[in-house]
PDB file of N, CA and C in Angstrom:
ATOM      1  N   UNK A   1       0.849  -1.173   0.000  1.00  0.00           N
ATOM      2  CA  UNK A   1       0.000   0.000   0.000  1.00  0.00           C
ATOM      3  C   UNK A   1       0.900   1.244   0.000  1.00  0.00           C
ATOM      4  N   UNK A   2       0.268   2.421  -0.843  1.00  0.00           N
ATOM      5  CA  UNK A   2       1.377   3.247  -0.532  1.00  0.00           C
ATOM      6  C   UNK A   2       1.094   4.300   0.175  1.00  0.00           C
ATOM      7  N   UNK A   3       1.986   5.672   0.611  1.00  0.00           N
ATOM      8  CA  UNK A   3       1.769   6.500   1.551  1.00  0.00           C
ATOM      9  C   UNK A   3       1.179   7.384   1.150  1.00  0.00           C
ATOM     10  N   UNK A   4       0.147   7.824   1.750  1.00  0.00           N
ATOM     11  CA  UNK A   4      -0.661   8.972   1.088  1.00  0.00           C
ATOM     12  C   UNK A   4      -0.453  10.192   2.469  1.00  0.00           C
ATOM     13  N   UNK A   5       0.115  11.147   2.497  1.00  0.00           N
ATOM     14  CA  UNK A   5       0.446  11.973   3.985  1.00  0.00           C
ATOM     15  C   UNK A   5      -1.094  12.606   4.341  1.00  0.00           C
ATOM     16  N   UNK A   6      -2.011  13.033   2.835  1.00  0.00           N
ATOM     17  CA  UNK A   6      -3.115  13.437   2.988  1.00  0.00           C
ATOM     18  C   UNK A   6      -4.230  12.898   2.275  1.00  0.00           C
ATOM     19  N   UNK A   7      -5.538  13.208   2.938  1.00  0.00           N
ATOM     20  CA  UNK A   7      -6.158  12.265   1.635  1.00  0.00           C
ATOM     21  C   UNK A   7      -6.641  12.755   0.671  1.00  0.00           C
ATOM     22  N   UNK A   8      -6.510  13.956   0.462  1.00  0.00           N
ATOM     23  CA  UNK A   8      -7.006  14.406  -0.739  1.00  0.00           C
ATOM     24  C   UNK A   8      -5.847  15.289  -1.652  1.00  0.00           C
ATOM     25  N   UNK A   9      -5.488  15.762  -2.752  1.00  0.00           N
ATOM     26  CA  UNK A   9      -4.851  16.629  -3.559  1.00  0.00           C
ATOM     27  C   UNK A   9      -5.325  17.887  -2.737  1.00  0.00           C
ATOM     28  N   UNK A  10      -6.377  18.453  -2.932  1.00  0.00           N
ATOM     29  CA  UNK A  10      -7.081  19.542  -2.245  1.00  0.00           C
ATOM     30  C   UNK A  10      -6.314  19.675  -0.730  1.00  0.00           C
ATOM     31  N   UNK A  11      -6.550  18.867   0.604  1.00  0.00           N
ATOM     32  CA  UNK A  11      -6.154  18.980   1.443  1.00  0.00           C
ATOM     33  C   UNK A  11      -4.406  19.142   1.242  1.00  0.00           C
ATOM     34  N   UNK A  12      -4.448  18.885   0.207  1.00  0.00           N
ATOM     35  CA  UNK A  12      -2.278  18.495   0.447  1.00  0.00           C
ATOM     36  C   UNK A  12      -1.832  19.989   0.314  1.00  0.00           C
ATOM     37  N   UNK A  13      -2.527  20.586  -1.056  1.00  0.00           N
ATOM     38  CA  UNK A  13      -2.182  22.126  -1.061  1.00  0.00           C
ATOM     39  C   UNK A  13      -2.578  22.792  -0.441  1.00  0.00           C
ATOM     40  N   UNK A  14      -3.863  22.630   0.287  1.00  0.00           N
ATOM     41  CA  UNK A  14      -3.922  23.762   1.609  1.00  0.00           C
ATOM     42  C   UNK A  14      -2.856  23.915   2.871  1.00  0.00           C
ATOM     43  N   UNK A  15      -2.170  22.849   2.482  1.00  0.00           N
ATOM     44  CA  UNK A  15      -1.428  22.683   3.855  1.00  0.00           C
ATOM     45  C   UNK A  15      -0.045  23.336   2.863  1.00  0.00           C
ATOM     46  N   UNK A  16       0.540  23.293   2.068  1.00  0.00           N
ATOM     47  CA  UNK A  16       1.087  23.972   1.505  1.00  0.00           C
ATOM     48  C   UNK A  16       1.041  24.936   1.318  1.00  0.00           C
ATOM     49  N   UNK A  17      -0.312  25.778   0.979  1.00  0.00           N
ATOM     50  CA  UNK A  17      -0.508  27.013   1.067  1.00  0.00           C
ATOM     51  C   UNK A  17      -0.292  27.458   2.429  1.00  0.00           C
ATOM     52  N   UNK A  18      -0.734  26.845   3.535  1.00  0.00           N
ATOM     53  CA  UNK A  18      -0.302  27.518   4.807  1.00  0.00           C
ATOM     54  C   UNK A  18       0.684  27.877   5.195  1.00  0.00           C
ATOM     55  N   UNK A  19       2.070  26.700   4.856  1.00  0.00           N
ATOM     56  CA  UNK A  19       3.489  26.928   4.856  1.00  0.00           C
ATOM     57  C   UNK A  19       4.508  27.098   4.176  1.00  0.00           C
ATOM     58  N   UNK A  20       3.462  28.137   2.931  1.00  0.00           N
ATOM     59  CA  UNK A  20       4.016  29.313   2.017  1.00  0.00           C
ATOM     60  C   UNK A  20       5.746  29.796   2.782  1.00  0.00           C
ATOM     61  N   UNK A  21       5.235  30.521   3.537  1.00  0.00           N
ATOM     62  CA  UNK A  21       6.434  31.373   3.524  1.00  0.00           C
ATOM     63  C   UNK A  21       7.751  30.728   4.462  1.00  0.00           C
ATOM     64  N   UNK A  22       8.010  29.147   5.024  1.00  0.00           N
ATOM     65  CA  UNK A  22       8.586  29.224   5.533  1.00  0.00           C
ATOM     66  C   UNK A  22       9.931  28.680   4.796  1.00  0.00           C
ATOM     67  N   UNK A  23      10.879  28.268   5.236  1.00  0.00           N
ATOM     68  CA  UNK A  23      12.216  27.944   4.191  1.00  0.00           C
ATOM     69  C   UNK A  23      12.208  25.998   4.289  1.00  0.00           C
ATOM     70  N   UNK A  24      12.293  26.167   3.159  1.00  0.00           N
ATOM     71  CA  UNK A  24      12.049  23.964   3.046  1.00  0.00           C
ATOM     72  C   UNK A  24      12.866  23.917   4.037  1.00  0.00           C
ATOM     73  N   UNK A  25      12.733  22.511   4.755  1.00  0.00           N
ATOM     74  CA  UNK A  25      14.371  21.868   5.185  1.00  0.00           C
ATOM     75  C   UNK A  25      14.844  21.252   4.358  1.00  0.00           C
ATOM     76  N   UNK A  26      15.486  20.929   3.418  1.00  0.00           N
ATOM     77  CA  UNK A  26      16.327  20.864   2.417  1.00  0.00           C
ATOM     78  C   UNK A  26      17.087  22.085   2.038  1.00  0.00           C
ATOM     79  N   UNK A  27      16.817  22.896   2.589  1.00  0.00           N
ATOM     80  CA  UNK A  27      17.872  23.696   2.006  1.00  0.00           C
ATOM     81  C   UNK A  27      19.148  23.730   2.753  1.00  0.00           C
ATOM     82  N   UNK A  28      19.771  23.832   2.597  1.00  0.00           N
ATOM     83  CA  UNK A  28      21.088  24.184   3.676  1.00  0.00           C
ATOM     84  C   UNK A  28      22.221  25.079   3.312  1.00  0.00           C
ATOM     85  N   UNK A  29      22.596  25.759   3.772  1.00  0.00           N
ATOM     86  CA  UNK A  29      24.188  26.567   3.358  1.00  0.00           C
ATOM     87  C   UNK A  29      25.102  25.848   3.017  1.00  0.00           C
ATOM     88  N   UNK A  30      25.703  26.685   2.366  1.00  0.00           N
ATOM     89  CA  UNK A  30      26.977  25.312   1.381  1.00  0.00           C
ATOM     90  C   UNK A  30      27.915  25.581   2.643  1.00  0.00           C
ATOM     91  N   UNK A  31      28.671  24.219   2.489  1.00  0.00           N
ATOM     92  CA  UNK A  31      29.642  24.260   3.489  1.00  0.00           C
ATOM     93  C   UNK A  31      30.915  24.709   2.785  1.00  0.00           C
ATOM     94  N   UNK A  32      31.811  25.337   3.484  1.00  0.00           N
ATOM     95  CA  UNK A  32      32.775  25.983   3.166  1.00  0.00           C
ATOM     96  C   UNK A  32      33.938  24.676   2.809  1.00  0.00           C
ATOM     97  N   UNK A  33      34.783  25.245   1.534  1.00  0.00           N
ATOM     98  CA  UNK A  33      35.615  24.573   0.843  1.00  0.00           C
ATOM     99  C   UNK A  33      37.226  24.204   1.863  1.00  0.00           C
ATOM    100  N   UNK A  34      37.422  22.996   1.234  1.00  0.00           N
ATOM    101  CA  UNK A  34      38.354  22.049   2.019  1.00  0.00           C
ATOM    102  C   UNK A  34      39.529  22.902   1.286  1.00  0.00           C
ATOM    103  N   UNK A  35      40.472  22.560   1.884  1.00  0.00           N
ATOM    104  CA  UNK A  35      41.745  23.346   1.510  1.00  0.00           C
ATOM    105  C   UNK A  35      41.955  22.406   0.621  1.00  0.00           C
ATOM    106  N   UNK A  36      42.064  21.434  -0.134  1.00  0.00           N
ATOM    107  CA  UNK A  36      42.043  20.548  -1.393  1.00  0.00           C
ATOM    108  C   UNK A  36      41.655  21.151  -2.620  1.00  0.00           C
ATOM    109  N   UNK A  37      39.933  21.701  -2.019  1.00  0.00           N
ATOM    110  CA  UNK A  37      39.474  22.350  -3.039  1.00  0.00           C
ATOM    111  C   UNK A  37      39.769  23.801  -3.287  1.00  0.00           C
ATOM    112  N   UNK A  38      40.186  24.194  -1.977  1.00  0.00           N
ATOM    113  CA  UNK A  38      41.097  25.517  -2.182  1.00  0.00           C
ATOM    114  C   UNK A  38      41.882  25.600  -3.187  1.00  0.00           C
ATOM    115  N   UNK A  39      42.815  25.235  -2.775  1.00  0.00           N
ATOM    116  CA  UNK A  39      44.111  24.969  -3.466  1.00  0.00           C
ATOM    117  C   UNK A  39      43.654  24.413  -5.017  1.00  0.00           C
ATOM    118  N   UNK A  40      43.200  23.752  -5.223  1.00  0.00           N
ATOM    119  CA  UNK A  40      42.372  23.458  -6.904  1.00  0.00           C
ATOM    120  C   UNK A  40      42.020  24.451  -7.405  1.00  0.00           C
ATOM    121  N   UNK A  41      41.056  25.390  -6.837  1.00  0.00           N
ATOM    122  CA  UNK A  41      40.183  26.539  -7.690  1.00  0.00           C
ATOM    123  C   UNK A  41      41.346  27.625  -8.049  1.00  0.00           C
ATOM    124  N   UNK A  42      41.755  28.010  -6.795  1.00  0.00           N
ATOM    125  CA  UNK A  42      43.027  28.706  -7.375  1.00  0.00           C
ATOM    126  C   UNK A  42      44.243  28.434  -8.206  1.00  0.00           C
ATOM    127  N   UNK A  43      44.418  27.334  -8.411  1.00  0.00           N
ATOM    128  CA  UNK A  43      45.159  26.809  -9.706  1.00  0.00           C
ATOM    129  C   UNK A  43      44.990  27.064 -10.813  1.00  0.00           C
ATOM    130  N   UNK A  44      43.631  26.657 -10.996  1.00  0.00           N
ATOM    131  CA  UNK A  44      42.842  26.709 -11.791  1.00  0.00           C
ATOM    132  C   UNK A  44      42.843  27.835 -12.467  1.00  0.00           C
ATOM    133  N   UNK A  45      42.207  28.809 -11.594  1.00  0.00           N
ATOM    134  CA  UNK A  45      42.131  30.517 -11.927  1.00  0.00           C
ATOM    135  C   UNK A  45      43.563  30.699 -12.418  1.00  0.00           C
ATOM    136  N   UNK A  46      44.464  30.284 -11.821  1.00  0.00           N
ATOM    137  CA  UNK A  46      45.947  31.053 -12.095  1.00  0.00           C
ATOM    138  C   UNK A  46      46.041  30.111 -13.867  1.00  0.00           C
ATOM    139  N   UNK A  47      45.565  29.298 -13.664  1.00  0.00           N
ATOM    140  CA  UNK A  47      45.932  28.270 -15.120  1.00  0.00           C
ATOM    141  C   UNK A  47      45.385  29.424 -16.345  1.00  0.00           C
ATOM    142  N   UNK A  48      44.102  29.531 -15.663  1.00  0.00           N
ATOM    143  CA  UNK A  48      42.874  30.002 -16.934  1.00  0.00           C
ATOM    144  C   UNK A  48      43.612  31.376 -17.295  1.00  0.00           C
ATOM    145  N   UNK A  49      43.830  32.119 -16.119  1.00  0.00           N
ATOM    146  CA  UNK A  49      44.461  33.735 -16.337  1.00  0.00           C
ATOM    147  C   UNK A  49      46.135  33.790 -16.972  1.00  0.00           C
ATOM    148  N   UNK A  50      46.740  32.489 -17.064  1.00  0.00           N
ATOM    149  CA  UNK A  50      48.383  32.583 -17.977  1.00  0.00           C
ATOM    150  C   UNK A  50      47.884  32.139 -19.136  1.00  0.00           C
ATOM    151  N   UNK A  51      46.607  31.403 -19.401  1.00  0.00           N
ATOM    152  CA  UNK A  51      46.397  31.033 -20.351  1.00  0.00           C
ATOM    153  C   UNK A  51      45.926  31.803 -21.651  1.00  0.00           C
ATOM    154  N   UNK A  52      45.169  33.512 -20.674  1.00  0.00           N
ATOM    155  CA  UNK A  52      44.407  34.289 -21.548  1.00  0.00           C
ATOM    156  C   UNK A  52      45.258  35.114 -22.825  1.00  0.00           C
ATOM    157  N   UNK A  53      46.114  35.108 -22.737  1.00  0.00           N
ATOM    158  CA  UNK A  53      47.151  35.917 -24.137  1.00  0.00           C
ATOM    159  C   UNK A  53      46.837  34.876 -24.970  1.00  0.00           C
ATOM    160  N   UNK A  54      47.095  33.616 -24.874  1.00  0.00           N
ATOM    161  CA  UNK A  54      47.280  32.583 -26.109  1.00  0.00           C
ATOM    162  C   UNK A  54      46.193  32.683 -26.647  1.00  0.00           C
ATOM    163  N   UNK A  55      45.205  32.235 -25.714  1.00  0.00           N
ATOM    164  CA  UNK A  55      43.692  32.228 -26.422  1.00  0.00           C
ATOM    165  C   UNK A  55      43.169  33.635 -26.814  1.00  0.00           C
ATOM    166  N   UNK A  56      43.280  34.432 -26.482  1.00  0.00           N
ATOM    167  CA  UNK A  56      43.310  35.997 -27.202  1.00  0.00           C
ATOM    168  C   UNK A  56      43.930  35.941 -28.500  1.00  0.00           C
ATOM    169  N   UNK A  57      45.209  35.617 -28.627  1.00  0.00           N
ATOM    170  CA  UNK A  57      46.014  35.411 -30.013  1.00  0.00           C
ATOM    171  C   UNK A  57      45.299  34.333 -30.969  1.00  0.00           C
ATOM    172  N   UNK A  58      45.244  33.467 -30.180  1.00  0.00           N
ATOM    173  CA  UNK A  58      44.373  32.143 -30.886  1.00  0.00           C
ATOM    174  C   UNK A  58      42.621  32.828 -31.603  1.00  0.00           C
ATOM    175  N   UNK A  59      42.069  33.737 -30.899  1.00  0.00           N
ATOM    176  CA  UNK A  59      41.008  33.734 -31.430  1.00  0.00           C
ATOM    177  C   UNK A  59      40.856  34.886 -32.703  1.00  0.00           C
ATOM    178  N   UNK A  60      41.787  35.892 -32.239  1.00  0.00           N
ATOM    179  CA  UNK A  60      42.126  36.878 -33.426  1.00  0.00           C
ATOM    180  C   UNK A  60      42.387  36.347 -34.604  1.00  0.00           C
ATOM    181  N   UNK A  61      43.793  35.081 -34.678  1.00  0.00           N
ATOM    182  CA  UNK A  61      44.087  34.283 -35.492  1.00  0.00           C
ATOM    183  C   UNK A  61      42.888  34.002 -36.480  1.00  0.00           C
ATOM    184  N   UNK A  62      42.206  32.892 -35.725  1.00  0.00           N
ATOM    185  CA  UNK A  62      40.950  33.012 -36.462  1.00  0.00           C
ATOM    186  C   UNK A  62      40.142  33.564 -36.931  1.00  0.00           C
ATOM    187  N   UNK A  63      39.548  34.896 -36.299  1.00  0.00           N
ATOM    188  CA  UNK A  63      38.533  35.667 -36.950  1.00  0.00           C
ATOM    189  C   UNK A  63      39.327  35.936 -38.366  1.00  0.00           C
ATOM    190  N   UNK A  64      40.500  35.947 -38.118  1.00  0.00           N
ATOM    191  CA  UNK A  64      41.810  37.018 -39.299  1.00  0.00           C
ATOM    192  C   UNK A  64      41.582  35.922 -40.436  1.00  0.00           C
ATOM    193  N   UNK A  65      41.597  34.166 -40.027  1.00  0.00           N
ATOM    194  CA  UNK A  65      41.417  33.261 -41.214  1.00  0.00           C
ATOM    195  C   UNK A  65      40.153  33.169 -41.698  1.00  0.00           C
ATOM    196  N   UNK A  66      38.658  34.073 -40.785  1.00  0.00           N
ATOM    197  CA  UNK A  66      37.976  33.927 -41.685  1.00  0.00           C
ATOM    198  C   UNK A  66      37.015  34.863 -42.012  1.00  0.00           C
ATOM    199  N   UNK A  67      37.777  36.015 -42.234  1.00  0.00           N
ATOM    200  CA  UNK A  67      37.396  36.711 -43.284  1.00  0.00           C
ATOM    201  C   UNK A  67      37.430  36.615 -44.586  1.00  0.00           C
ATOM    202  N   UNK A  68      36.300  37.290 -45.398  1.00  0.00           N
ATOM    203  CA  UNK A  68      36.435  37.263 -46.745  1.00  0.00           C
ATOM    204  C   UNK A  68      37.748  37.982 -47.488  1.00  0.00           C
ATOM    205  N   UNK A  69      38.170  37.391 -48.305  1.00  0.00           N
ATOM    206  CA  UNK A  69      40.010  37.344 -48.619  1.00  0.00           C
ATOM    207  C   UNK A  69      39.163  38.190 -50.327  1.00  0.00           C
ATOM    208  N   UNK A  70      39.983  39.270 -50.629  1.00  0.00           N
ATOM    209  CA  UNK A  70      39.627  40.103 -51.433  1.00  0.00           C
ATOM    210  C   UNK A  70      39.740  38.605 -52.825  1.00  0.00           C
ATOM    211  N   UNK A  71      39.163  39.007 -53.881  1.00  0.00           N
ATOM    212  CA  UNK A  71      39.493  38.498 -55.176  1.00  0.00           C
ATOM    213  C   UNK A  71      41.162  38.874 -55.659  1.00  0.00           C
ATOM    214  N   UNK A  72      41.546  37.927 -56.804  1.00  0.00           N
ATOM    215  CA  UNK A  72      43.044  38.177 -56.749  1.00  0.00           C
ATOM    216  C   UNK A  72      43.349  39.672 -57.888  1.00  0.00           C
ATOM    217  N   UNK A  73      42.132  39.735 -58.022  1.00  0.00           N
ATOM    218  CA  UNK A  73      42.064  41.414 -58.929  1.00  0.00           C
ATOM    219  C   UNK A  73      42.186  42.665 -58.000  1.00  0.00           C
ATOM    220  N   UNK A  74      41.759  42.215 -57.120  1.00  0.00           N
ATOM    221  CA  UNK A  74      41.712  43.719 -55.928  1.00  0.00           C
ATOM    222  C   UNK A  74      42.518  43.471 -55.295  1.00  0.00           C
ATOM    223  N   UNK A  75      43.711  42.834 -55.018  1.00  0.00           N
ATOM    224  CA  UNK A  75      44.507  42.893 -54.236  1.00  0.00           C
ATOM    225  C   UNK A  75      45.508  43.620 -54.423  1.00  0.00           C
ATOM    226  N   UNK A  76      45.975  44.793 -53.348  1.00  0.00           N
ATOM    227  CA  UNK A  76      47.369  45.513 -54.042  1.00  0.00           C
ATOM    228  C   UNK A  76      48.029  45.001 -54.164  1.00  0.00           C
ATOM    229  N   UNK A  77      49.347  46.172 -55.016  1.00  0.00           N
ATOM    230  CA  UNK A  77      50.272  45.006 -55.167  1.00  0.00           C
ATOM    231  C   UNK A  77      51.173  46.170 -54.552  1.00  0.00           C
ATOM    232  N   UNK A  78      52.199  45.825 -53.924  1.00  0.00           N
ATOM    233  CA  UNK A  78      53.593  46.550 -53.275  1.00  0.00           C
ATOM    234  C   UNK A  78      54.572  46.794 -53.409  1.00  0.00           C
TER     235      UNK A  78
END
């Protein structure tokens, strides 16, 4: 048999509606990070931030390969 807490749909949301405003228990505050994960995130960050010139260069690179490349009639010559 299974659990029914109320017996009706009707009765279940009134009781829900009553305890509108209070905070679920499920919620909980995050617990603060282990020095493991310390030490990870900030790696990390330091990885991502030596990494940003390349990928800056890297993406210019590209936009630069794909632009439309003039016809070989309009191209100056030097």
């Amino acid at each position: 048999m299974t659990h029914r807490p109320y017996p009706s749909l009707d009765r279940a949301r009134h009781q829900l509606d009553r305890h509108d405003g209070e905070t679920p228990p499920f919620v909980r505050a995050p617990r603060p990070l282990s020095q493991f994960e310390r030490q990870f995130f900030e790696g990390a960050a330091a990885a991502a931030e030596a990494l940003r010139p390349q990928m800056q260069a890297l993406g210019k690179s590209l936009l630069a390969a794909f632009q439309p490349r003039p016809v070989s009639g309009e191209e100056p010559t030097p």
